[in-house]
N, C-alpha and C. Protein backbone atom coordinates (compact mmCIF):
# COMPACT_ATOMS: atom_id res chain seq x y z
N UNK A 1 -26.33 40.03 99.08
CA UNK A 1 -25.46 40.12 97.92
C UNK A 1 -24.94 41.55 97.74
N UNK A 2 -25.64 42.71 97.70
CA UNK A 2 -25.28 43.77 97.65
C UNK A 2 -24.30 44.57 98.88
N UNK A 3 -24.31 43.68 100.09
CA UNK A 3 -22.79 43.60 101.15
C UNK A 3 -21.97 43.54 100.31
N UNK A 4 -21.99 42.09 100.11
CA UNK A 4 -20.91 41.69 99.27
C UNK A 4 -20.12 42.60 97.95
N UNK A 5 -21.18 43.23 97.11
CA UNK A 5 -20.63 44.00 96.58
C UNK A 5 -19.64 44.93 97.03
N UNK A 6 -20.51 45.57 97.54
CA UNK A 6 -20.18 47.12 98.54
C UNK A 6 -18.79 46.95 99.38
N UNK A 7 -18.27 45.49 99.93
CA UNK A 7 -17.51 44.84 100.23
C UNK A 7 -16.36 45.48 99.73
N UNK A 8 -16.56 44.45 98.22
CA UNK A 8 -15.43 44.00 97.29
C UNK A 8 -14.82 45.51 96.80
N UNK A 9 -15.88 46.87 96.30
CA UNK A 9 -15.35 47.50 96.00
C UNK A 9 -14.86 48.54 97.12
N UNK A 10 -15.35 48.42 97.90
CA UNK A 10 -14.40 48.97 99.38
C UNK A 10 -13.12 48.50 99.31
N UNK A 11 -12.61 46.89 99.36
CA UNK A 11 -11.49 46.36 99.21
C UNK A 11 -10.52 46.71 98.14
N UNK A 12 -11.20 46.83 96.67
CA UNK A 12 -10.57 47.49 95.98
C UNK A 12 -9.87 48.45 95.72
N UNK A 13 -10.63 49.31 96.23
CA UNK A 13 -10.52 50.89 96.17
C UNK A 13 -9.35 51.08 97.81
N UNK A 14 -8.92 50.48 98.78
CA UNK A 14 -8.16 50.25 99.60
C UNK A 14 -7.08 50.02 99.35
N UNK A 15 -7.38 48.52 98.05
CA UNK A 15 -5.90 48.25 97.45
C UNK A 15 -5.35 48.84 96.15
N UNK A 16 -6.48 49.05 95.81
CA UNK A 16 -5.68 50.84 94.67
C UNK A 16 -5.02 51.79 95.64
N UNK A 17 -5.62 52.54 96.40
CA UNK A 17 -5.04 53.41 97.35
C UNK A 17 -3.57 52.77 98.00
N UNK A 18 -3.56 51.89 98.03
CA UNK A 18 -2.39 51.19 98.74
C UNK A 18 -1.19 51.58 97.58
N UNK A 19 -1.46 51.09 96.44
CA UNK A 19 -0.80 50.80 94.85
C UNK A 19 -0.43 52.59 95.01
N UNK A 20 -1.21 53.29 94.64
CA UNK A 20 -0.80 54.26 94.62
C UNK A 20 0.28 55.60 95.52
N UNK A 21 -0.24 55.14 96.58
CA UNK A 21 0.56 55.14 97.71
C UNK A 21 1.93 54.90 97.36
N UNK A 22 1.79 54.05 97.31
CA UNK A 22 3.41 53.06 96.80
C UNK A 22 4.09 53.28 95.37
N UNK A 23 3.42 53.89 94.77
CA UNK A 23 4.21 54.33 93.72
C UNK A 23 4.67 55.51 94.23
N UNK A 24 3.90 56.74 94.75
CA UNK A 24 3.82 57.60 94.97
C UNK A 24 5.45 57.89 96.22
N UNK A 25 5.37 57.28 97.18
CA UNK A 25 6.81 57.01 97.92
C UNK A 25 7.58 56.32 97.33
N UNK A 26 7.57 55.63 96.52
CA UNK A 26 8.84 55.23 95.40
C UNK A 26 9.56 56.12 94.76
N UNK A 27 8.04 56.94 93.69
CA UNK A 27 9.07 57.86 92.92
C UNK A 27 9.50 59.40 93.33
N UNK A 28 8.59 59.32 94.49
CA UNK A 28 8.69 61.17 95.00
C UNK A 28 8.97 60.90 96.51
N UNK A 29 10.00 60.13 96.96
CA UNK A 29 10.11 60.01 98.88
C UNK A 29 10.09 60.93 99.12
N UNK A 30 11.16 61.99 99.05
CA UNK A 30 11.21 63.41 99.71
C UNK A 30 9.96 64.46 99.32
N UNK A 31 9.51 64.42 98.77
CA UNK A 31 8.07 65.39 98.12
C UNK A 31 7.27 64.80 99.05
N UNK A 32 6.73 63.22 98.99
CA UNK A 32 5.81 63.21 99.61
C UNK A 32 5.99 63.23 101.01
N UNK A 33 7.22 62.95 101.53
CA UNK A 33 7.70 63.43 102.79
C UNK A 33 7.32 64.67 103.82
N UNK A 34 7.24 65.46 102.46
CA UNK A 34 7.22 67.22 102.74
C UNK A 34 5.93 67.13 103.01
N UNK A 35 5.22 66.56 101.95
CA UNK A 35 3.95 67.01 101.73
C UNK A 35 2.99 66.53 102.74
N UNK A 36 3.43 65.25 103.41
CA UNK A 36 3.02 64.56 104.36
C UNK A 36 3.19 65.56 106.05
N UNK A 37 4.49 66.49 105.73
CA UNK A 37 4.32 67.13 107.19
C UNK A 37 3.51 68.33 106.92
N UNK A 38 3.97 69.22 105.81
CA UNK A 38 3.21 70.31 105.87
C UNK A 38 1.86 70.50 105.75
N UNK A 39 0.86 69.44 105.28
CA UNK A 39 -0.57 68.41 105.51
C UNK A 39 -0.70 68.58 106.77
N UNK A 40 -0.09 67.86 107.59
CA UNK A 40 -0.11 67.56 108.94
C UNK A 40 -0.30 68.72 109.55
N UNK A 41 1.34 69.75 109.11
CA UNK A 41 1.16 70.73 110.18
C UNK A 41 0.35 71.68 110.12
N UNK A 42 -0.38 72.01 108.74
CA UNK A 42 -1.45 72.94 108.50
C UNK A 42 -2.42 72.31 109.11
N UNK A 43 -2.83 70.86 109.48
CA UNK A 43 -4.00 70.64 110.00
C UNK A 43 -4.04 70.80 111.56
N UNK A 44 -2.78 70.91 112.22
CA UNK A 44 -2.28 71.00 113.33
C UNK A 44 -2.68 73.04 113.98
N UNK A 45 -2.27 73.69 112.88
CA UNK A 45 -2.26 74.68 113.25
C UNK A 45 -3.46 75.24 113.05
N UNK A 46 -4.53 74.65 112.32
CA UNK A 46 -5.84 75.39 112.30
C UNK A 46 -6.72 74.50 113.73
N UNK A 47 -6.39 73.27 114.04
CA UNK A 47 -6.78 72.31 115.22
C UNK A 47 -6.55 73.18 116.06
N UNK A 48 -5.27 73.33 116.89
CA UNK A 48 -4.56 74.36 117.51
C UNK A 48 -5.31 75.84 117.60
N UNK A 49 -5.61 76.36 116.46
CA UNK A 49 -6.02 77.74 116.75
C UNK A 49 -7.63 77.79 117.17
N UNK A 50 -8.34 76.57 116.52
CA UNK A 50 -10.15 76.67 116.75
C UNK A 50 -10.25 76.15 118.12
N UNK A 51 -8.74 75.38 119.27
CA UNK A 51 -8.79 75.43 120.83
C UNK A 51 -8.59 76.55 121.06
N UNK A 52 -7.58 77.30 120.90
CA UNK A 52 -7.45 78.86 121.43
C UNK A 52 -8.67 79.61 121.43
N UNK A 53 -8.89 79.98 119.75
CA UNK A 53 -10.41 80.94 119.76
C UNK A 53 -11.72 80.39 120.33
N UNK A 54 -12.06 78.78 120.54
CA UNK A 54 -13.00 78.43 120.91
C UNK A 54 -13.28 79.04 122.66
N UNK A 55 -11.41 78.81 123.10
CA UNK A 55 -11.28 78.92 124.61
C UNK A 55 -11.63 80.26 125.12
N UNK A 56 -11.12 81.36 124.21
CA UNK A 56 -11.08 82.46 124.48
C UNK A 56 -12.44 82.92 124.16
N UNK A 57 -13.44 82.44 123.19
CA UNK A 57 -14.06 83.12 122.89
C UNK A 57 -15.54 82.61 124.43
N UNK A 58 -15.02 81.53 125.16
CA UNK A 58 -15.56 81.30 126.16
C UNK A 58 -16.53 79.76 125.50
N UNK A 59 -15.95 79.32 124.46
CA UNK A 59 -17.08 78.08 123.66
C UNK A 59 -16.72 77.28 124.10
N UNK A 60 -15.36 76.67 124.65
CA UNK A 60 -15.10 75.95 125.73
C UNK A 60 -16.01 75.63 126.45
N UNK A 61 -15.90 74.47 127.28
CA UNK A 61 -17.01 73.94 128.16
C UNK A 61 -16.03 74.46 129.67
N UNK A 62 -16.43 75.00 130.41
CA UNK A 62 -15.45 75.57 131.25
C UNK A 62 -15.53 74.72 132.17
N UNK A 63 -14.05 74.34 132.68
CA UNK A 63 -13.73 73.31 134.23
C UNK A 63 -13.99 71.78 133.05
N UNK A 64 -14.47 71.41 131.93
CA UNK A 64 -14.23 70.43 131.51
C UNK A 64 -13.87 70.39 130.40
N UNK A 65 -12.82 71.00 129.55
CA UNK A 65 -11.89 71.12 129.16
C UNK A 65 -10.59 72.28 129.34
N UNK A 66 -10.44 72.25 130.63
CA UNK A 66 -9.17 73.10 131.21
C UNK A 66 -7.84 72.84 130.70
N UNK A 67 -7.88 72.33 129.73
CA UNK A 67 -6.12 72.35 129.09
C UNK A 67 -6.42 72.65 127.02
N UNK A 68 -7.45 73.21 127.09
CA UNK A 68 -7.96 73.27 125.49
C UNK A 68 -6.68 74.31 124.88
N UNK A 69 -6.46 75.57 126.29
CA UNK A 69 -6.07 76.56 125.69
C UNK A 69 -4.51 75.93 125.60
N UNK A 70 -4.02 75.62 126.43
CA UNK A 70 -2.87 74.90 126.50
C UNK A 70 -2.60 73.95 125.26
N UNK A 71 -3.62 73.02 124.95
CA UNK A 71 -3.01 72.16 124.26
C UNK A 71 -3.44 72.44 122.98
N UNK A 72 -4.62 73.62 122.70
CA UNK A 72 -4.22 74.25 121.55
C UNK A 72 -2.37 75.13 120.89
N UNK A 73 -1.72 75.58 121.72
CA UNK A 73 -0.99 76.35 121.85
C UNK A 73 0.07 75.16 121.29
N UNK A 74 0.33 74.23 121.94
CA UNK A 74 1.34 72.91 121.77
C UNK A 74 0.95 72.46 120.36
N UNK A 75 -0.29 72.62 120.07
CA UNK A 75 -0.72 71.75 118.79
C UNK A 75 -0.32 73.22 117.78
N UNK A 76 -0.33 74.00 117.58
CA UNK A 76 0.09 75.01 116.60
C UNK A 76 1.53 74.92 116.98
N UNK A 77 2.25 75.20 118.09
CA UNK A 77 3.52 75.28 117.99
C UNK A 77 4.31 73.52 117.08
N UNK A 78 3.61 72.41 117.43
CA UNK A 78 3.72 71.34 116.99
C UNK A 78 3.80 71.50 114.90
N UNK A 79 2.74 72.04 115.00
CA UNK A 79 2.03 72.44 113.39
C UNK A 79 3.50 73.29 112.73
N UNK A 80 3.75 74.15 113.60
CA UNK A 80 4.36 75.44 112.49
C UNK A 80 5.93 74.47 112.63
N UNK A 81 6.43 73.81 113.27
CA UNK A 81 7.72 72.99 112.90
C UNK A 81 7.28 71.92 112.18
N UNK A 82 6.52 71.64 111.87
CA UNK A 82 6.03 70.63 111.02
C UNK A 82 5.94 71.11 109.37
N UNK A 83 5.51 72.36 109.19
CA UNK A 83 5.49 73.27 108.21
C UNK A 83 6.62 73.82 107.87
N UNK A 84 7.96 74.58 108.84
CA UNK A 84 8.74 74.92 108.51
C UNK A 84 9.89 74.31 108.77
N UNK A 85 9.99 73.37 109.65
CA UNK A 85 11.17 72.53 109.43
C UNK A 85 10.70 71.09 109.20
N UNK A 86 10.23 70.65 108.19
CA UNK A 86 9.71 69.51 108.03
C UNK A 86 10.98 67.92 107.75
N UNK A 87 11.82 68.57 108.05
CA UNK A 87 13.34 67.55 107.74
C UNK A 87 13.42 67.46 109.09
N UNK A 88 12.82 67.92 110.16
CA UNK A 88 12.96 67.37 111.76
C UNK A 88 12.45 66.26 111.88
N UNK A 89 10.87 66.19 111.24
CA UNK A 89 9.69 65.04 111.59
C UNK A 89 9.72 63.61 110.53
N UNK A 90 11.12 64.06 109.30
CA UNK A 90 10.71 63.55 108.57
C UNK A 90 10.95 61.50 108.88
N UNK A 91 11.85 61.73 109.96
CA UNK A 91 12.58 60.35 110.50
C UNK A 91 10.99 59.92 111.42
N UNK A 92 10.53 60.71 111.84
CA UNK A 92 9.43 59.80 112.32
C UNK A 92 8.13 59.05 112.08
N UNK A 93 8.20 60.29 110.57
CA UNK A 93 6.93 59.50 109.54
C UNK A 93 7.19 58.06 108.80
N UNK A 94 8.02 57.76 108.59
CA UNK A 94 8.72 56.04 108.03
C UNK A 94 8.39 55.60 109.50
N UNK A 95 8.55 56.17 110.77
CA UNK A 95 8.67 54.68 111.60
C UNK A 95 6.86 54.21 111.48
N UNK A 96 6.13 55.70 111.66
CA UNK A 96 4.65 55.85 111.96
C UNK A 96 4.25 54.71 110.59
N UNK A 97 4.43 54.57 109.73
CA UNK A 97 4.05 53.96 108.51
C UNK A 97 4.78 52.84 108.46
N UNK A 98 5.44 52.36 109.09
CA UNK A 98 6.18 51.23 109.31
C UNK A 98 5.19 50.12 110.43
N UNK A 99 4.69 51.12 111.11
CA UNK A 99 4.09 50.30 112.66
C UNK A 99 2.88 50.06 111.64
N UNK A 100 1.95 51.16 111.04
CA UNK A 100 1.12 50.82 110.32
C UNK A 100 1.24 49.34 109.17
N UNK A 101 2.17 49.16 108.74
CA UNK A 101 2.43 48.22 107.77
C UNK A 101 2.33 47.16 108.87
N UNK A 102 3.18 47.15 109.70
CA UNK A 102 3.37 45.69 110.67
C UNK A 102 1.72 45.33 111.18
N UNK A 103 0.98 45.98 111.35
CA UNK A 103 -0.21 46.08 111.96
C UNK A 103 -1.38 45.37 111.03
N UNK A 104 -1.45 45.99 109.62
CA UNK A 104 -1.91 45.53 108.40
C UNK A 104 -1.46 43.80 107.77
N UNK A 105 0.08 43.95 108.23
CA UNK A 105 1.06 42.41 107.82
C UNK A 105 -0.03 41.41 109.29
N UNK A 106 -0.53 41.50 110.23
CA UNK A 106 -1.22 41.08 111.26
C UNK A 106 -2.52 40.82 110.89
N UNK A 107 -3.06 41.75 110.38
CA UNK A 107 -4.54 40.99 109.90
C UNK A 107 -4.11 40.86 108.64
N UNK A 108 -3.47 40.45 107.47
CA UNK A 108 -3.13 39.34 106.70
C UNK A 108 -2.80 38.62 106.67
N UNK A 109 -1.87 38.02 107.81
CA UNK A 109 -2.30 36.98 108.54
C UNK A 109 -3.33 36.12 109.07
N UNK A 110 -3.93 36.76 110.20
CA UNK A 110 -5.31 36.28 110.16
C UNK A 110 -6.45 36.01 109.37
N UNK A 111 -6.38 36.92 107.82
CA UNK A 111 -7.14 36.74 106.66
C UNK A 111 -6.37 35.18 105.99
N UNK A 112 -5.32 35.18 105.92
CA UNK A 112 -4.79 33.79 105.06
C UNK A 112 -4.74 32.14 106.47
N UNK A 113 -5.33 32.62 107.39
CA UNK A 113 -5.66 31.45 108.56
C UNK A 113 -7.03 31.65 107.80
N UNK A 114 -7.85 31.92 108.17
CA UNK A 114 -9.10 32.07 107.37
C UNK A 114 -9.68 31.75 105.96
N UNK A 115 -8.81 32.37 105.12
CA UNK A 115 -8.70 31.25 103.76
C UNK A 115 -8.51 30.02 104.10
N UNK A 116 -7.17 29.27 104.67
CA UNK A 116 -7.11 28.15 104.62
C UNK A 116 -8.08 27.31 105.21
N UNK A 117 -8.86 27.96 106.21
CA UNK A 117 -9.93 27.25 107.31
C UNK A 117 -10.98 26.97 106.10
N UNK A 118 -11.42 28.30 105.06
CA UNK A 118 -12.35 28.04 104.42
C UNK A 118 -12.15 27.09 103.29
N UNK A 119 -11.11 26.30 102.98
CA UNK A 119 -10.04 25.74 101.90
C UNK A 119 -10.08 26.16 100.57
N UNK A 120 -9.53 27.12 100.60
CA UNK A 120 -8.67 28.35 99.40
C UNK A 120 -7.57 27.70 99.21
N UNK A 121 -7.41 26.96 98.12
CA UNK A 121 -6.13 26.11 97.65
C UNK A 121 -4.95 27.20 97.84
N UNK A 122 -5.51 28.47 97.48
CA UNK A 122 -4.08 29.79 97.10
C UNK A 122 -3.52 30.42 99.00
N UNK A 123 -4.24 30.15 99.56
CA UNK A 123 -4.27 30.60 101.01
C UNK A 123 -2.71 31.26 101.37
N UNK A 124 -1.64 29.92 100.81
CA UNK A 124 -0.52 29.98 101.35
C UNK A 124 0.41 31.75 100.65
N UNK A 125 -0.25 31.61 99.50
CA UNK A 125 0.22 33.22 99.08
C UNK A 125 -0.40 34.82 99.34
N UNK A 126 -1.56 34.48 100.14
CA UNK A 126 -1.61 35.58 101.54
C UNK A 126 -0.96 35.23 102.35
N UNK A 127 -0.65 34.55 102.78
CA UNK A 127 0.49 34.07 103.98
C UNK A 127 1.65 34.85 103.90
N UNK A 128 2.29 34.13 102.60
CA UNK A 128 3.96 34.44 102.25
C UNK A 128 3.84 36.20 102.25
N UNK A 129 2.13 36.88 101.58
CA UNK A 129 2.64 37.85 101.43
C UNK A 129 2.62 38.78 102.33
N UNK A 130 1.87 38.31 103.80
CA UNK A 130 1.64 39.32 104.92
C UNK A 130 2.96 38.68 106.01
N UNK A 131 3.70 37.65 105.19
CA UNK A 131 4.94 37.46 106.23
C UNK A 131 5.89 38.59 105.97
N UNK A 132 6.35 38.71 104.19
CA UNK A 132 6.86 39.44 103.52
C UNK A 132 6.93 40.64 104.18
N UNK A 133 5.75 41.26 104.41
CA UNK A 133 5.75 42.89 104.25
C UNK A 133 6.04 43.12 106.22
N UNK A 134 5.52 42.06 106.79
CA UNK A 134 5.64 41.54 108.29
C UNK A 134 6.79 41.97 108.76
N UNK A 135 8.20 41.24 107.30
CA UNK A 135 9.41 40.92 108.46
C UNK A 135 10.02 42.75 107.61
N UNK A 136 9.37 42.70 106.70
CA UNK A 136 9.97 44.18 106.35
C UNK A 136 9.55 45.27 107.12
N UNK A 137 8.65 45.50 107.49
CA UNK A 137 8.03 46.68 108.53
C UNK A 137 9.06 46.41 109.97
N UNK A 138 9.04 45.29 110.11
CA UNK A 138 9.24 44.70 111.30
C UNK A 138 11.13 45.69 111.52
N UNK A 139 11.49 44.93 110.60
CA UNK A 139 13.29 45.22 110.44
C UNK A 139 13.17 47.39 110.74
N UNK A 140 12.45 47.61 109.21
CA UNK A 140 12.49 49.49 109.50
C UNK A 140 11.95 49.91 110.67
N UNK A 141 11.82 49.53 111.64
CA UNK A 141 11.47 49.83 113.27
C UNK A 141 12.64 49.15 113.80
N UNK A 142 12.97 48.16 113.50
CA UNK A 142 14.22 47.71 114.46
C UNK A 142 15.61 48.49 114.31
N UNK A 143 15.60 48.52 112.66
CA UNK A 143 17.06 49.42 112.39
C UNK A 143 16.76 50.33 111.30
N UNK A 144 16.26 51.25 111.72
CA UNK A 144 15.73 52.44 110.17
C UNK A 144 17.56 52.58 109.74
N UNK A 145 17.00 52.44 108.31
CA UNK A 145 18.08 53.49 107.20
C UNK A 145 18.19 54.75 107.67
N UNK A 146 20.10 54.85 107.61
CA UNK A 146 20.14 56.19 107.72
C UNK A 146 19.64 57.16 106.91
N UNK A 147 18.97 57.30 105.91
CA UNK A 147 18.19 58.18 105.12
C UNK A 147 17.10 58.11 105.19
N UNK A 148 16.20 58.83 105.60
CA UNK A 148 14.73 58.90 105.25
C UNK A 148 14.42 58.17 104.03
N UNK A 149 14.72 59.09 102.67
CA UNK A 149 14.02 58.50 101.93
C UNK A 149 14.38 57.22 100.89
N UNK A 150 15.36 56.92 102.24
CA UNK A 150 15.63 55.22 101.47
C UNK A 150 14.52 54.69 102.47
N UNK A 151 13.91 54.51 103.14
CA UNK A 151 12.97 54.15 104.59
C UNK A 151 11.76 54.47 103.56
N UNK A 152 11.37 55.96 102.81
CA UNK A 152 9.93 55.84 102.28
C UNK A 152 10.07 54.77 101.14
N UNK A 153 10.98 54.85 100.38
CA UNK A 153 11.14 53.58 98.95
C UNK A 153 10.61 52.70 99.45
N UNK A 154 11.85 51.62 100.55
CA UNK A 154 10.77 50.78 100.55
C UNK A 154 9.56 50.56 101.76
N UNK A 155 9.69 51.59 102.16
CA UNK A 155 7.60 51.22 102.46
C UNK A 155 7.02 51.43 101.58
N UNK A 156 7.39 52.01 100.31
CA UNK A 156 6.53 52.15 99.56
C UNK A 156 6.53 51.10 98.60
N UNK A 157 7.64 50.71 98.47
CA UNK A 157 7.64 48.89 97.81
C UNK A 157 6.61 47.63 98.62
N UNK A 158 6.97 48.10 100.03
CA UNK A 158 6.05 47.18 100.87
C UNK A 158 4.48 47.80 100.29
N UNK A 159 4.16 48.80 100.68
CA UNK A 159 2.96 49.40 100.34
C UNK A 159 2.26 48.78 98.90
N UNK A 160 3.37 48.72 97.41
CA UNK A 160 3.46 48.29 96.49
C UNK A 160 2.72 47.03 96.76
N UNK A 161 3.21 45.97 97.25
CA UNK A 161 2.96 44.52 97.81
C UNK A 161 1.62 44.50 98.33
N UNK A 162 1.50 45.15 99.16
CA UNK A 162 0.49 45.17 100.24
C UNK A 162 -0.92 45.34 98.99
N UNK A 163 -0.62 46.07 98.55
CA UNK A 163 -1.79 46.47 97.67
C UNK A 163 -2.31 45.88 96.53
N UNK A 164 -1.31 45.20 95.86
CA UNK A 164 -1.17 44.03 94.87
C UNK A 164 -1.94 42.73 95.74
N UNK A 165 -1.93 42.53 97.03
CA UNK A 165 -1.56 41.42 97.47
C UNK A 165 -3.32 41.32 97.76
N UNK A 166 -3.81 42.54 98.57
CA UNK A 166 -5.09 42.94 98.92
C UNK A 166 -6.08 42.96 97.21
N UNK A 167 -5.79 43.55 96.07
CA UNK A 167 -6.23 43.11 95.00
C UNK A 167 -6.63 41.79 94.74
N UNK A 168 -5.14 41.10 94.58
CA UNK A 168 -5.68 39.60 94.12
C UNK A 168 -6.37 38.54 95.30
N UNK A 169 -6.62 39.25 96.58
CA UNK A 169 -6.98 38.23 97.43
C UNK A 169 -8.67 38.45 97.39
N UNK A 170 -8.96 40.13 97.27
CA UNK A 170 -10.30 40.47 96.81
C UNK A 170 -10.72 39.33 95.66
N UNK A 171 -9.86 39.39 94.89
CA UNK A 171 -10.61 38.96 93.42
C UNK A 171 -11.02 37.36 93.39
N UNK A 172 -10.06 37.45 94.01
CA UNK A 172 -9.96 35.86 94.40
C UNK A 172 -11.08 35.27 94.53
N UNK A 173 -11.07 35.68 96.27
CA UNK A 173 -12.53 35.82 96.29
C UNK A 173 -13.63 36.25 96.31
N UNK A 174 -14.02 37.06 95.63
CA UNK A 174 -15.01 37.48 94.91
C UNK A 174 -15.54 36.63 94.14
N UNK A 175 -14.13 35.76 93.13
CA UNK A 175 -14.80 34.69 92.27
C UNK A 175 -15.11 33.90 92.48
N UNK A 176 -13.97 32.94 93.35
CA UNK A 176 -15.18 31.83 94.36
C UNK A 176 -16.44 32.06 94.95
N UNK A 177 -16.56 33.18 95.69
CA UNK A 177 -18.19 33.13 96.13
C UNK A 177 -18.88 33.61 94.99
N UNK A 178 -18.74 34.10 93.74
CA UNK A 178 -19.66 33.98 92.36
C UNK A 178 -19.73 32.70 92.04
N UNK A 179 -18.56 31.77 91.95
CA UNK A 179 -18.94 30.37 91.75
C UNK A 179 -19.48 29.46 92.56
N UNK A 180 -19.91 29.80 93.61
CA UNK A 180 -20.46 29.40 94.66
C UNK A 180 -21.84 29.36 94.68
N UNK A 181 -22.28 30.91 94.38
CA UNK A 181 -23.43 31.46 93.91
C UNK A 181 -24.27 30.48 92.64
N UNK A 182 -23.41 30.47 91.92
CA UNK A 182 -23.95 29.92 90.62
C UNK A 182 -24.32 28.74 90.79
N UNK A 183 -23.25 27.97 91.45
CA UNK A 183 -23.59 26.30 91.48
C UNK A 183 -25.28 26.15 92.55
């Protein structure tokens, strides 16, 4: 029983994060845009520099990691355009979060085959809603908006969905297997 708990509020706390998410690229695309590369590229450029100093300082494992210093160097140079021109990367973070959505729309799928196997009268509205966000991820990889942050809106509307959708399917069941329990 205490899985189960530990479960449900894992799930929760996933589909809050989702909710928020999604507000969050709704009302701030370009902010969180920014904020999403210069995140990145600061984590890029301290990654990047602890290969260099590790290499140089000889902490490297030598002959088995022979490209540390190298691909430290790529990973900071990667970092500091990420930081200072962050309107370069910004077309590729919608697709990256797009594949993510399509991926997520895939095992909600397989979660609403699964309801129905277990016979969840509601089954069919995990379905509709991991088709939903499915054919929308699906389309912003096939033909992105020419604007970025018409591309974060709606992933972040999808995101919106996604997270709503992951809520009520938690709760759902949660309550059936309490009524399950009880009987």
């Amino acid at each position: 029983m205490y899985f189960l708990k530990e479960s449900k509020i894992s799930l929760i706390i996933s589909a809050l994060t989702f909710i928020v998410l999604g507000l969050v690229l709704c009302i701030w695309p370009n902010v969180a845009m920014n904020f999403i590369c210069v995140v990145a590229g600061a984590a890029l450029l301290i990654g990047g520099a602890w290969q260099i100093i590790a290499y140089l300082r000889g902490k490297a494992a030598a002959g088995l990691a022979p490209g540390s210093f190298v691909s430290g160097v790529f990973e900071m140079l990667f970092g500091l355009v990420l930081v200072l021109q962050p309107q370069v990367v910004q077309v590729a973070v919608p697709l990256l979060l797009s594949v993510l959505l399509l991926v997520d729309s895939i095992v909600k799928l397989q979660i609403s085959i699964d309801l129905k196997r277990a016979g969840y009268g509601h089954w069919w509205q995990s379905l509709l809603a991991s088709l939903v966000i499915g054919v929308a991820a699906f389309l912003f990889i096939l033909d992105p908006i020419s604007s970025a942050a018409s591309i974060v809106i709606l992933i972040g509307v999808a995101f919106l969905i996604n997270g709503v959708s992951d809520l009520w399917i938690t709760l759902y069941v949660s309550r059936k297997i309490r009524d399950l329990l009880e009987k």
